[in-house]
Every structure is written in structure tokens, then in C-alpha cells.
N, C-alpha and C. Protein backbone atom coordinates (compact mmCIF):
# COMPACT_ATOMS: atom_id res chain seq x y z
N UNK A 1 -40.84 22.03 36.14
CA UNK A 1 -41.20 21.75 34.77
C UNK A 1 -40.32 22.50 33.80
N UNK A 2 -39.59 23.73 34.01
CA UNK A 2 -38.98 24.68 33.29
C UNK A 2 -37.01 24.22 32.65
N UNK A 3 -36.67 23.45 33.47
CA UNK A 3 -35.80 22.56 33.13
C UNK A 3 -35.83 21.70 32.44
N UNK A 4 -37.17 20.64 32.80
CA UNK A 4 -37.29 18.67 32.14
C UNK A 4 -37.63 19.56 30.72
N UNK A 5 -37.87 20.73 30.19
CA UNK A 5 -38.34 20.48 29.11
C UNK A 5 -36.91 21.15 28.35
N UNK A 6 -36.54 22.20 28.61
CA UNK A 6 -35.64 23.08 28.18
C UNK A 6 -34.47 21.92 27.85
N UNK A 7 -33.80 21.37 28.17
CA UNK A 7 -33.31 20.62 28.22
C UNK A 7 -33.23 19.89 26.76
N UNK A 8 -34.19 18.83 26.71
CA UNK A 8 -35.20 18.38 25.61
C UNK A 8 -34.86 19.34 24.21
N UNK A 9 -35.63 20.54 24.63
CA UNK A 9 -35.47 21.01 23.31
C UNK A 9 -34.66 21.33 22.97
N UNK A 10 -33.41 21.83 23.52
CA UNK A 10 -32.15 22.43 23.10
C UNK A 10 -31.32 21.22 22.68
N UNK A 11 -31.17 19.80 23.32
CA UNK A 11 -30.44 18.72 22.21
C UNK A 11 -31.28 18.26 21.13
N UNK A 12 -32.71 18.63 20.70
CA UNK A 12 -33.47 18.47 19.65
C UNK A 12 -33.19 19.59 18.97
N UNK A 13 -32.94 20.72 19.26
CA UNK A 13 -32.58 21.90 18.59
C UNK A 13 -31.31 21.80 17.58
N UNK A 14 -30.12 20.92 18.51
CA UNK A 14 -29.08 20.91 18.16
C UNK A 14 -28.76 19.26 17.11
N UNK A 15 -29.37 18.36 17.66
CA UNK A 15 -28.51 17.37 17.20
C UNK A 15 -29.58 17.24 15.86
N UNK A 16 -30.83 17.60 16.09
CA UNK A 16 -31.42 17.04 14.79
C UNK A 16 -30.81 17.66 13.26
N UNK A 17 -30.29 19.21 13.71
CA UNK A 17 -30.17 19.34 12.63
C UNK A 17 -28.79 19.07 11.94
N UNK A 18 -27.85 18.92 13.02
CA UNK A 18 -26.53 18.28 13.00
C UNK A 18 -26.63 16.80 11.92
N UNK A 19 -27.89 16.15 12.69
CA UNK A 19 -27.73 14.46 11.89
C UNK A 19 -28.25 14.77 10.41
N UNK A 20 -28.95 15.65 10.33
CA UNK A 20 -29.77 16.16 9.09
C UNK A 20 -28.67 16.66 8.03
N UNK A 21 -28.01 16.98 8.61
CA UNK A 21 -26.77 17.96 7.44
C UNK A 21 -25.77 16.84 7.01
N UNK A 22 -25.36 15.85 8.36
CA UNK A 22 -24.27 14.83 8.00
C UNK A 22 -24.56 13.63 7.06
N UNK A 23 -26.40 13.66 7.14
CA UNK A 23 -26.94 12.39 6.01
C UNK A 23 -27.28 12.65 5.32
N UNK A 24 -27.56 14.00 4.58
CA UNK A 24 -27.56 14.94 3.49
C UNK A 24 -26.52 14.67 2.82
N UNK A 25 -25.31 15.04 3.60
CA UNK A 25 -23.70 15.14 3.27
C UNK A 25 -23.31 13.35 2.62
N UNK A 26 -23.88 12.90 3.31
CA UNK A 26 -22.99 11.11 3.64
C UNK A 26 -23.84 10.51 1.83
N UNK A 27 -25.28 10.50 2.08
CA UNK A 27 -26.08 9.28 1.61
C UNK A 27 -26.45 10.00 0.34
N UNK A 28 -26.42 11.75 0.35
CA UNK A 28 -27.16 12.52 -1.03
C UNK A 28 -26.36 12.72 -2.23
N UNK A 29 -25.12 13.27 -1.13
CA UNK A 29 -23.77 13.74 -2.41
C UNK A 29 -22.97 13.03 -2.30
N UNK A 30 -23.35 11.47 -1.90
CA UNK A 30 -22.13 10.33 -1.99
C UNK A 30 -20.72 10.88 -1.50
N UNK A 31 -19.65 9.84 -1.67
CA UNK A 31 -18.56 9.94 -0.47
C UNK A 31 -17.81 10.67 -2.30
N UNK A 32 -16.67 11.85 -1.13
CA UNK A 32 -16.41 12.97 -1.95
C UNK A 32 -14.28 12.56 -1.44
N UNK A 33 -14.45 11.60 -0.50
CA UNK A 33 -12.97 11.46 -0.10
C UNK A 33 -12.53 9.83 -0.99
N UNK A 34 -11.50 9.89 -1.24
CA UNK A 34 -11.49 8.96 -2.00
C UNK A 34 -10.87 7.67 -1.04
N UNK A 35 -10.30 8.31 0.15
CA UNK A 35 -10.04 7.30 1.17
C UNK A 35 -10.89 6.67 1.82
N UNK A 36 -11.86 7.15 1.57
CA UNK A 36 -13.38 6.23 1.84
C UNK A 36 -14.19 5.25 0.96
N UNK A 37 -13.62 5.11 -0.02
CA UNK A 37 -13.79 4.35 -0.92
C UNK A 37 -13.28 2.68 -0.69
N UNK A 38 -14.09 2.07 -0.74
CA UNK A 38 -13.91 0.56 -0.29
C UNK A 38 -12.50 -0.08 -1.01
N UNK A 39 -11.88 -1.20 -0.42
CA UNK A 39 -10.38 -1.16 -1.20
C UNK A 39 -10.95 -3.06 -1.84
N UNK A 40 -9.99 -2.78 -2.36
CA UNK A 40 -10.28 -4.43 -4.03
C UNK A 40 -9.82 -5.35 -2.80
N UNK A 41 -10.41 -6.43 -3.30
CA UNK A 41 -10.06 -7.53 -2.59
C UNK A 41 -8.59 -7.84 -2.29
N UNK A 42 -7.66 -7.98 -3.95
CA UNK A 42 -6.66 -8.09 -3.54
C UNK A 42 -5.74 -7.15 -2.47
N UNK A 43 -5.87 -6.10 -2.31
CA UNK A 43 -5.25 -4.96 -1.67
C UNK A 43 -4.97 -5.53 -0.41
N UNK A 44 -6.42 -5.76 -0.04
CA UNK A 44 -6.82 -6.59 1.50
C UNK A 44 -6.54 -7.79 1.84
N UNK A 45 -5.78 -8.55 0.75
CA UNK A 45 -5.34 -9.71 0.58
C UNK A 45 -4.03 -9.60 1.09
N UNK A 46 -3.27 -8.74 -0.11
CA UNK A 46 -1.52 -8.28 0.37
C UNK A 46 -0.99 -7.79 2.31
N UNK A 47 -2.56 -7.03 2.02
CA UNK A 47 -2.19 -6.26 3.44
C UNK A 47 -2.07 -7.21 4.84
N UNK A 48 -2.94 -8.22 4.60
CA UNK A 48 -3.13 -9.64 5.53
C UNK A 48 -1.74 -9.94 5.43
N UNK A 49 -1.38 -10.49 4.61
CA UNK A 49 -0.14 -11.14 4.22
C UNK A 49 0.87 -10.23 4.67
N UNK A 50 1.23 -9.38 4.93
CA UNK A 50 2.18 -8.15 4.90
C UNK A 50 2.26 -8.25 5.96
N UNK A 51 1.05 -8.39 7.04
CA UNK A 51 0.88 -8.22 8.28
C UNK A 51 1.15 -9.49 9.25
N UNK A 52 1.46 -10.42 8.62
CA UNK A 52 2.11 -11.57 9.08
C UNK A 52 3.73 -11.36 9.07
N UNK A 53 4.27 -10.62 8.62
CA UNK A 53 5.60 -10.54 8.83
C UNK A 53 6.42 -9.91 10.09
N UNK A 54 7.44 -10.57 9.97
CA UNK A 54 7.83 -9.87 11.47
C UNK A 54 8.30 -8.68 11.58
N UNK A 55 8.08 -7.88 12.60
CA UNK A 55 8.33 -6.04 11.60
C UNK A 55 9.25 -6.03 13.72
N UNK A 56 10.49 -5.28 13.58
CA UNK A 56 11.72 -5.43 12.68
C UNK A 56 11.89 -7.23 12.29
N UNK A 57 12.48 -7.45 11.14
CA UNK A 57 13.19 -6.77 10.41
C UNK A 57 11.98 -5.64 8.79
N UNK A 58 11.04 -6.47 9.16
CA UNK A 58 10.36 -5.82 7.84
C UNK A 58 9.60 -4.38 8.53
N UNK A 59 9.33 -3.46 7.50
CA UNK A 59 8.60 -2.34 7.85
C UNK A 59 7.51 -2.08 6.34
N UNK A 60 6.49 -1.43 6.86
CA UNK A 60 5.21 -2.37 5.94
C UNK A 60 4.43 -0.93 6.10
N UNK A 61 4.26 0.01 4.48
CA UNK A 61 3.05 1.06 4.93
C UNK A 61 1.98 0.53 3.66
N UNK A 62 1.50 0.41 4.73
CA UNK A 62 -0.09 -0.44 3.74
C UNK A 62 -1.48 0.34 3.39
N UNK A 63 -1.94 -0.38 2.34
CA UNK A 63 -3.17 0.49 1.80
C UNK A 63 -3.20 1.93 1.49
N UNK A 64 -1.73 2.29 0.82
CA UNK A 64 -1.96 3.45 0.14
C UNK A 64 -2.77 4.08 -0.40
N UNK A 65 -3.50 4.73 -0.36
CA UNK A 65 -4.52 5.49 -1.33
C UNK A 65 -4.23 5.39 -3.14
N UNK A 66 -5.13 5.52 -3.88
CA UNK A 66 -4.91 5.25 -4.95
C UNK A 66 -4.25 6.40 -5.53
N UNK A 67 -4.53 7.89 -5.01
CA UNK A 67 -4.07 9.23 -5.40
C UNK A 67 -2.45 9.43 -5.11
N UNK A 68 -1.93 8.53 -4.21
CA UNK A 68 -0.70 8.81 -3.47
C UNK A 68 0.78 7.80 -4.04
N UNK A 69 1.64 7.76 -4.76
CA UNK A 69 2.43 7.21 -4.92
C UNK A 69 2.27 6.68 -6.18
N UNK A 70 1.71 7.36 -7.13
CA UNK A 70 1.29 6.75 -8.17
C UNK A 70 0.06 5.45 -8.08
N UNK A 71 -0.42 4.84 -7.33
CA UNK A 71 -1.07 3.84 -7.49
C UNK A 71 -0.40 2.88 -6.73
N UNK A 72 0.93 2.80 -6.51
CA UNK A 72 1.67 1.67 -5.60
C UNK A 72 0.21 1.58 -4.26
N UNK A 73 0.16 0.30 -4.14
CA UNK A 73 -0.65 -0.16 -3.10
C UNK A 73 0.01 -0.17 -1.37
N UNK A 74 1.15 -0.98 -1.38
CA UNK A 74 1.59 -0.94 -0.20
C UNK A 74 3.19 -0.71 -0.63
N UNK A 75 4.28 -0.53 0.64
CA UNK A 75 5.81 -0.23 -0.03
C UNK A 75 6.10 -1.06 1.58
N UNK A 76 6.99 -2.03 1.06
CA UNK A 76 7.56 -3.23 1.93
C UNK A 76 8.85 -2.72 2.21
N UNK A 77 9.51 -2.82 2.92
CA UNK A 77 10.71 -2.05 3.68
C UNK A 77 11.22 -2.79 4.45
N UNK A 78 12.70 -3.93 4.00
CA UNK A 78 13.61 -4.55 4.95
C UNK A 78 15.12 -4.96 4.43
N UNK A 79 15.95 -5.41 5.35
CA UNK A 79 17.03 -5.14 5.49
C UNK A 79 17.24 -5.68 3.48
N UNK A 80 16.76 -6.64 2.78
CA UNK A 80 16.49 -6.76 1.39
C UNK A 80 16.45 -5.50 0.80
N UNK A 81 16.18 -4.12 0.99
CA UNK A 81 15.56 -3.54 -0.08
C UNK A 81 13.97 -2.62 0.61
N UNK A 82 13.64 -2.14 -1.06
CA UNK A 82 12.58 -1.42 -0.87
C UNK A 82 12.01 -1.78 -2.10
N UNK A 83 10.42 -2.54 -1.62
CA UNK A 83 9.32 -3.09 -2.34
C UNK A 83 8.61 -2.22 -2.55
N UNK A 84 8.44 -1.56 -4.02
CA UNK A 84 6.91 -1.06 -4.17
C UNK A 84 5.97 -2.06 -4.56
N UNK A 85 4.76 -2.28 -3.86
CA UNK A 85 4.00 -2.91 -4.23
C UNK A 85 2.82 -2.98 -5.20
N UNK A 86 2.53 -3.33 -5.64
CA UNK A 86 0.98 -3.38 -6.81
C UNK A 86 0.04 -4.97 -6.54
N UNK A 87 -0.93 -4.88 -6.34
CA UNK A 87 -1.67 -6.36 -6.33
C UNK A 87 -3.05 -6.65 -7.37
N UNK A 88 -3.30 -7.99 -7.74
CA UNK A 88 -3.99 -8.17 -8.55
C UNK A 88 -4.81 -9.40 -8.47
N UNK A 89 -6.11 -9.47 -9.12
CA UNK A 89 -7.03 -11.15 -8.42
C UNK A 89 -5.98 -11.61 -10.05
N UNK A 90 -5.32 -11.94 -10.92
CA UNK A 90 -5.13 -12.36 -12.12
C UNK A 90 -4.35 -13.18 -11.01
N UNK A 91 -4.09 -14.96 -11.82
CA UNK A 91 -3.18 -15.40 -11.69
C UNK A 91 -2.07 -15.21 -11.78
N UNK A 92 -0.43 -15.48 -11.63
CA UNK A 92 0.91 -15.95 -11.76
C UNK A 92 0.96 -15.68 -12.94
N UNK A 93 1.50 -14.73 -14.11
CA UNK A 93 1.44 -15.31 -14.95
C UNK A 93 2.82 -16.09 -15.68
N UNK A 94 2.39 -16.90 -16.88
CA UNK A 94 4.12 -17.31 -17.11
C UNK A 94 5.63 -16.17 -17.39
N UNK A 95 6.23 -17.61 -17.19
CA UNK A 95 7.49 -16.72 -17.61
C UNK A 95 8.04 -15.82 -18.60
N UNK A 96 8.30 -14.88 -19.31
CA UNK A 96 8.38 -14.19 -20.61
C UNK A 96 9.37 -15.51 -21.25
N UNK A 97 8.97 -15.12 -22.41
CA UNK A 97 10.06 -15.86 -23.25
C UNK A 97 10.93 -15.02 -24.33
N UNK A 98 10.45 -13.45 -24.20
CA UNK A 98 11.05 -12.56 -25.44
C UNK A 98 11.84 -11.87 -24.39
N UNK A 99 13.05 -11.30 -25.16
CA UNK A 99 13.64 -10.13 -24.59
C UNK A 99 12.68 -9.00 -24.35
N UNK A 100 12.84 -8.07 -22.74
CA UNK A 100 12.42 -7.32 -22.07
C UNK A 100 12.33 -5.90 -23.49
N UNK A 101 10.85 -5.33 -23.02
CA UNK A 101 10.48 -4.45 -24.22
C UNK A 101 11.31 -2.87 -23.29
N UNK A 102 11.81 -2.47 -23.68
CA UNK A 102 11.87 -0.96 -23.11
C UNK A 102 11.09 -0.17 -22.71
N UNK A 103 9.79 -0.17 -23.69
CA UNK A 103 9.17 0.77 -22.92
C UNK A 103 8.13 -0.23 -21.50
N UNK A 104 8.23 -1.20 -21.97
CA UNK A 104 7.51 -2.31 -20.46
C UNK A 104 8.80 -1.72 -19.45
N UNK A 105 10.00 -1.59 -19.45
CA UNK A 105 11.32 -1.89 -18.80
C UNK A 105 10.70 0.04 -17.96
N UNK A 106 10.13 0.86 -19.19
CA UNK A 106 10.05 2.38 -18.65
C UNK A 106 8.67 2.38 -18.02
N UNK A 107 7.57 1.79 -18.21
CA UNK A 107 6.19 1.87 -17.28
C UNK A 107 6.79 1.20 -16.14
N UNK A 108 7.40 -0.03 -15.94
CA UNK A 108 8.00 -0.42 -14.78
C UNK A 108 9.05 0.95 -13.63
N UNK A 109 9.20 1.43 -14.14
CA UNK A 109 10.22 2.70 -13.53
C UNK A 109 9.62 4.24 -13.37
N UNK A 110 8.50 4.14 -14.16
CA UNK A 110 7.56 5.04 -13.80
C UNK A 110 6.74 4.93 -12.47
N UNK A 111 6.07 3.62 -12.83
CA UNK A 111 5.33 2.88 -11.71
C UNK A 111 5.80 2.88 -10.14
N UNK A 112 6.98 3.10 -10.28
CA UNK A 112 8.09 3.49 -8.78
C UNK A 112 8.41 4.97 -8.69
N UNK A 113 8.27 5.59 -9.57
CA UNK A 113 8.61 7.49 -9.81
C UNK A 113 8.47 8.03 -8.56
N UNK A 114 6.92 7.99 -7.99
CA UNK A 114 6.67 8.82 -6.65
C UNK A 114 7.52 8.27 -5.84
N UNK A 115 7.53 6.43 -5.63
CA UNK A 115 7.92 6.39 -4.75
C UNK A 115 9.57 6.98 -4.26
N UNK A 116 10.14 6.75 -5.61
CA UNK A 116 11.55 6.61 -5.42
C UNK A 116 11.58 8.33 -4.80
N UNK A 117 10.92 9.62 -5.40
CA UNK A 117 10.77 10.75 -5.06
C UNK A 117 11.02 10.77 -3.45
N UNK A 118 9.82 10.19 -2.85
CA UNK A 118 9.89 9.97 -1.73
C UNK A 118 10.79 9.49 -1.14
N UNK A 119 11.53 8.54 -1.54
CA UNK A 119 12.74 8.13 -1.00
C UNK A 119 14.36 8.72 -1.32
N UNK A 120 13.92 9.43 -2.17
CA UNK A 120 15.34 10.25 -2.38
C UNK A 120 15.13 11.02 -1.22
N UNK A 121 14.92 11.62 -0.26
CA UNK A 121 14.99 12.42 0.72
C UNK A 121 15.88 11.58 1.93
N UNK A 122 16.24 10.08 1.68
CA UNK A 122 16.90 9.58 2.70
C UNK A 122 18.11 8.91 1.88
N UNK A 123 18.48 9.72 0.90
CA UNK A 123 18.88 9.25 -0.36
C UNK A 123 18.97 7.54 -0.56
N UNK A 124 17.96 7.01 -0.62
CA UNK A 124 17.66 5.48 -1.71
C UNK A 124 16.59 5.40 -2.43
N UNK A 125 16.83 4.56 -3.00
CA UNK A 125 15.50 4.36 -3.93
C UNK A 125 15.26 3.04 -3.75
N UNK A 126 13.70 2.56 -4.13
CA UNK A 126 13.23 1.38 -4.75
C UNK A 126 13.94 0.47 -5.26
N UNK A 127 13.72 -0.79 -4.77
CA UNK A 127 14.91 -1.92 -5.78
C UNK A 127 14.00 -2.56 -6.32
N UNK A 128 12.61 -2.45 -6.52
CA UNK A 128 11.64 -4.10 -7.11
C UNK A 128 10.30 -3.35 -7.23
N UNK A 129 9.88 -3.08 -8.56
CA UNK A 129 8.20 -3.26 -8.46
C UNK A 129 8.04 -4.40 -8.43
N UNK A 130 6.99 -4.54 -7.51
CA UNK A 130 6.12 -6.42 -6.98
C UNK A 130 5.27 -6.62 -7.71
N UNK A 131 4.34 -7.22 -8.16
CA UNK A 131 2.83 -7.03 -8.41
C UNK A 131 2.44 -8.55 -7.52
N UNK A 132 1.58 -8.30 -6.86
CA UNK A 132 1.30 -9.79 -6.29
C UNK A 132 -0.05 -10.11 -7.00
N UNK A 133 -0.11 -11.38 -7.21
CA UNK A 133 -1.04 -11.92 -8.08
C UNK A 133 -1.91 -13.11 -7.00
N UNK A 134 -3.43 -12.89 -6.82
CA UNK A 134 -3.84 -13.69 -5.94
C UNK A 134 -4.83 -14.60 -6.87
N UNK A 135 -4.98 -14.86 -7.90
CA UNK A 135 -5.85 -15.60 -8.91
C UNK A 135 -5.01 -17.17 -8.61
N UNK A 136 -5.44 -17.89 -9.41
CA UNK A 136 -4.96 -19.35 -9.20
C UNK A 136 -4.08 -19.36 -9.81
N UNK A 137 -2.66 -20.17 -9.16
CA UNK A 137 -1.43 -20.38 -9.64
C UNK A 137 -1.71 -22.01 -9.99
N UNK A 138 -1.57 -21.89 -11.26
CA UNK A 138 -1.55 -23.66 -11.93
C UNK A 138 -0.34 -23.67 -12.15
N UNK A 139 0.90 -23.13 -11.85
CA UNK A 139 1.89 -23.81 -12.06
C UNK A 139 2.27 -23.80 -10.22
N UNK A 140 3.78 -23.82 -10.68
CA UNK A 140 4.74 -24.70 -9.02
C UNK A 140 5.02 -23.06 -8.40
N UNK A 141 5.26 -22.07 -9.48
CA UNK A 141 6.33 -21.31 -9.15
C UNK A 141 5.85 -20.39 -8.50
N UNK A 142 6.79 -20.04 -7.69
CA UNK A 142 5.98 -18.94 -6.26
C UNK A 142 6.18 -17.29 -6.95
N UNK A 143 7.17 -17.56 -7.74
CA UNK A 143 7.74 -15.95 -8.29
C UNK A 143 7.71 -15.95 -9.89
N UNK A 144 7.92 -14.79 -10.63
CA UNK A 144 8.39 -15.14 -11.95
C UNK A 144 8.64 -13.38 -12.30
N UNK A 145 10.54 -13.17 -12.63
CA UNK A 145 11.03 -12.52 -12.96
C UNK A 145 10.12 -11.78 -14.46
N UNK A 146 9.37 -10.69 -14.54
CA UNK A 146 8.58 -10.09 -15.58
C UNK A 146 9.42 -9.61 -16.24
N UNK A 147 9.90 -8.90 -15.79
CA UNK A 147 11.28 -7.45 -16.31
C UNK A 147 12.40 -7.52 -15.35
N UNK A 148 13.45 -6.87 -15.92
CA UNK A 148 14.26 -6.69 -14.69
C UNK A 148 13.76 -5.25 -13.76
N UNK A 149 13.62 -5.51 -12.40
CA UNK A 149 13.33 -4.97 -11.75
C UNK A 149 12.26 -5.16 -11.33
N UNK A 150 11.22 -5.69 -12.37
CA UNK A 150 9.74 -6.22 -11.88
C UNK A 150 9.23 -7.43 -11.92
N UNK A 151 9.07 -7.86 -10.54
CA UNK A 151 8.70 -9.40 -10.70
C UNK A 151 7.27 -9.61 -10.13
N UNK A 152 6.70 -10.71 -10.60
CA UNK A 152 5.34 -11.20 -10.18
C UNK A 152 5.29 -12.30 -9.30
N UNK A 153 4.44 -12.41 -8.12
CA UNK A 153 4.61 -12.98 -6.96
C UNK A 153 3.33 -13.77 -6.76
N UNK A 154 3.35 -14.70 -6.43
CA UNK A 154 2.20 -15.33 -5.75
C UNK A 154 1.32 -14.91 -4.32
N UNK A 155 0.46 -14.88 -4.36
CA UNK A 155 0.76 -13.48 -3.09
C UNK A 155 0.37 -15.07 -2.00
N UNK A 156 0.24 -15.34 -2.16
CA UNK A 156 0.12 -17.26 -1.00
C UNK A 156 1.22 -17.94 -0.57
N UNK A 157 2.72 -17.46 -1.65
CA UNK A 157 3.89 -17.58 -1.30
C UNK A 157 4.54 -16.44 -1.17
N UNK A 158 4.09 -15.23 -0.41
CA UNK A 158 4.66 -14.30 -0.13
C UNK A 158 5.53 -14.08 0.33
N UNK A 159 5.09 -14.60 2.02
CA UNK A 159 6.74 -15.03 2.72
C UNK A 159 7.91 -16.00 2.07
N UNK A 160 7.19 -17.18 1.41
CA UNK A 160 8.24 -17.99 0.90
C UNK A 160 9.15 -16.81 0.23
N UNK A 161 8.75 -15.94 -0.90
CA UNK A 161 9.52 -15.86 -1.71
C UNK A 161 10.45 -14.40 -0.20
N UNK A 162 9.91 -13.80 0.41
CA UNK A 162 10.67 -13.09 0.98
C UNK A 162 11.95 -13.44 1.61
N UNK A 163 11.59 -14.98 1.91
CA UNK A 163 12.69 -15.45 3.02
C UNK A 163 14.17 -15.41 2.02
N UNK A 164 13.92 -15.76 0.67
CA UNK A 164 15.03 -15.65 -0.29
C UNK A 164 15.27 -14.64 -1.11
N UNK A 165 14.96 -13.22 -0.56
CA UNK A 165 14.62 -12.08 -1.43
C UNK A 165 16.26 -11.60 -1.31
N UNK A 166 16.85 -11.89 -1.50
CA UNK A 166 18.74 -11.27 -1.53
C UNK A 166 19.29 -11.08 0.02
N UNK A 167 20.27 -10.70 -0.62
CA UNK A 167 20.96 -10.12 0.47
C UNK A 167 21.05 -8.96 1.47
N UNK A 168 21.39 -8.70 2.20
CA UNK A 168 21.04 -7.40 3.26
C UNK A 168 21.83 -6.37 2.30
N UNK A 169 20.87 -5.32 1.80
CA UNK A 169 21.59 -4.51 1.21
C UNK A 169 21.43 -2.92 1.97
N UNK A 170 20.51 -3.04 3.29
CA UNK A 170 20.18 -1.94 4.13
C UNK A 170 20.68 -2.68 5.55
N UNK A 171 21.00 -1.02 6.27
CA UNK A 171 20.79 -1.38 7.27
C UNK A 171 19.76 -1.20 8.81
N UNK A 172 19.31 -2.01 9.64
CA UNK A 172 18.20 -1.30 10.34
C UNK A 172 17.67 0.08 10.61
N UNK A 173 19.02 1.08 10.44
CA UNK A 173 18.61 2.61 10.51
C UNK A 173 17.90 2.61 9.27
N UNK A 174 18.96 2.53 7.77
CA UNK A 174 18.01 3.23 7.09
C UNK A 174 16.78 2.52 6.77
N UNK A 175 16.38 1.03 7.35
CA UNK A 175 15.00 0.70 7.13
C UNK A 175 13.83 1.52 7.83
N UNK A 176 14.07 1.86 8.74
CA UNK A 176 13.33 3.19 9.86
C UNK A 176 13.30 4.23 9.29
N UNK A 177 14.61 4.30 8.57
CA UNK A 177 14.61 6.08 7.72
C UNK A 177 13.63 6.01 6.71
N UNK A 178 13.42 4.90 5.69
CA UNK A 178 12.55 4.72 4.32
C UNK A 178 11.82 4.79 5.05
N UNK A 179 11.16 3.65 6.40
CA UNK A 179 9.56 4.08 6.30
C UNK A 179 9.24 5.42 7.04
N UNK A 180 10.08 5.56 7.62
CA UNK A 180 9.59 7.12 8.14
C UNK A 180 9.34 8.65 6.96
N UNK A 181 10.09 8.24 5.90
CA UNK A 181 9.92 9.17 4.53
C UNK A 181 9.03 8.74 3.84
N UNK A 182 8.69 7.55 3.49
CA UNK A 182 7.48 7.11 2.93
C UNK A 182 6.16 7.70 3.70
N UNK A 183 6.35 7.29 5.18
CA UNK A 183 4.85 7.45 5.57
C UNK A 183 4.74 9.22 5.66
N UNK A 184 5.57 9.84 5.51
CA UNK A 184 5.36 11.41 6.10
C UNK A 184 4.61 11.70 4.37
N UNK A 185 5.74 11.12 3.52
CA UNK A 185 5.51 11.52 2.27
C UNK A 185 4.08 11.82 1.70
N UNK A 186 3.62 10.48 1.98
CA UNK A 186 2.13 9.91 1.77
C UNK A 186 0.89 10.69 2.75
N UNK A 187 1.38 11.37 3.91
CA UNK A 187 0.73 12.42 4.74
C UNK A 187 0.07 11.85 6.17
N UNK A 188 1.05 10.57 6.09
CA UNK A 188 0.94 10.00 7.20
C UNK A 188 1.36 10.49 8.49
N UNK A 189 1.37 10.49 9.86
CA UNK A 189 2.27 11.50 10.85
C UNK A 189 3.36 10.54 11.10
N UNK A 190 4.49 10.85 11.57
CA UNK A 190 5.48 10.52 11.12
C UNK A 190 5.73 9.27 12.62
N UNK A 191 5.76 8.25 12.11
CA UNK A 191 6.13 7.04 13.15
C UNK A 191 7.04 7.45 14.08
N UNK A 192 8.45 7.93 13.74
CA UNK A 192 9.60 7.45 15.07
C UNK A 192 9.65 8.75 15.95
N UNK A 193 8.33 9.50 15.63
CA UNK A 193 8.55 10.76 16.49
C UNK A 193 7.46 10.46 17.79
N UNK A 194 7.59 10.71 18.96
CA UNK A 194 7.15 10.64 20.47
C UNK A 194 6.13 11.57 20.63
């Protein structure tokens, strides 16, 4: 009898008050990490989409935290370039018809700041803030040039517009090198290490 019970009480000893402290912690003082925080539809939209691509040649660090990179959502990485990403439920919107404002031309270049930070360590930078737009596109167009440097994307013609995203302006090393500086940056552990 001195066992079946001892037993008993010592994981009642232990776990009750263990579960007691963690649902105190979880359900009383609400979530205190911000990576626990549920992500927007669109985010989870891009990241689907992102994840359809063929990785090499693309390299893809997704669902950034909102604290990390300024707000960039995901950063797309292929022999094209380096995508910071941003996503949104708003439609496509139209084309500008005024000359590009400067300071729109400087929130656009801000909006890439961390990242490019991060990427100066393999010395490149960012070539494109994205914003992908998953709201209804009533027009044809899969893309539409915002600013220079920042364009708005259909996020349903994602790949379309990738397949014509320029020319190879990287090469497979340094696409491995960006995402390997991105993801360390962001406090990720570092991919190409064993």
C-alpha cells in the first residue's frame, strides 16, 4: 500500500501546481509574447503563396514578427533580387497618375531600413518594397508600379508576376548568403549551418 499511494501524491504534488501557475500565466495575464499573437489573414495568405514557389531558385523567410524588420511581413530572396514584403486584404489599387511624392518615395525606403541593415552584412540591399494586395482586383492588372521601387501586387498573381520579375541580378551563393543574414538577423538559427 506504501508505494500505490506515494506515487499518486507526489505527481499531484507536482503537476497540479505546475498546471495551476501555467493557466494563471496563459488565460489571467493574457499572452505577453507578441509571437503568439494570431497573424492577419493576409500574412497567411502571402505565406501560402510564397510557399508554392520553388526554393532554389527562390528563398522565402516568412511571417516575420511585427517587432522585427520594421513591420516587413515576409523577405523573398531569388536570383531577381531581394523582396521586402508587406501584405494587405485592400484591393490592387490603380495606377498613380501624379508624379512620385518624395516623401511617399522616403516612407518607401524607410519601410526597407531594417531590412537593408540586415543585408548590408553580405553587402546588398533590397531592390523592391512589395505590398501584396489580396482584396478584389476589378481590373486585368496583376502588378501596378506605386513608386519607384515600390510596387503593388495581386497576391493571386503572385507567381505570374514573379516569373517576369527582371533579370538575374544575384547569384545562387549570394541568394543563400541574404537568407542566411536575414534569418540570423531576425533571431532565427542560422539555416546553412549543420
Amino acid at each position: 500500500m506504501g508505494s500505490n499511494i506515494v506515487i499518486p501524491v507526489i505527481i499531484i504534488a507536482v503537476v497540479v501546481p505546475a498546471v495551476t501557475l501555467w493557466a494563471k500565466h496563459r488565460f489571467k495575464d493574457g499572452v505577453d509574447d507578441a509571437d503568439d499573437l494570431p497573424i492577419a489573414p493576409s500574412e497567411r495568405f502571402t505565406s501560402n503563396a510564397l510557399r508554392e514557389l520553388e526554393s532554389p531558385p527562390w528563398r522565402v523567410v516568412y511571417e516575420i514578427g511585427a517587432d522585427r524588420l520594421g513591420g516587413i511581413g515576409h523577405v523573398l530572396i531569388g536570383l531577381s533580387g531581394v523582396y521586402a514584403m508587406q501584405t494587405t486584404m485592400e484591393p490592387l489599387p490603380a495606377a498613380p497618375t501624379t508624379e512620385p511624392d518624395a516623401r511617399a518615395i522616403g516612407r518607401a525606403a524607410v519601410a526597407r531600413a531594417e531590412l537593408d541593415d540586415a543585408l548590408r552584412r553580405c553587402a546588398l540591399s533590397s531592390d523592391r518594397l512589395v505590398t501584396v494586395h489580396w482584396g478584389v482586383n476589378e481590373g486585368s492588372e496583376i502588378a501596378v508600379e506605386l513608386l519607384p521601387d515600390h510596387i503593388a501586387v495581386d497576391g493571386r498573381s503572385l507567381d505570374a508576376w514573379l516569373a517576369g520579375a527582371g533579370p538575374d541580378v544575384l547569384t545562387p551563393a549570394q541568394v543563400d548568403l541574404a537568407w542566411q543574414s536575414v534569418l540570423t538577423a531576425i533571431g532565427r538559427p542560422d539555416p546553412l549551418l549543420d
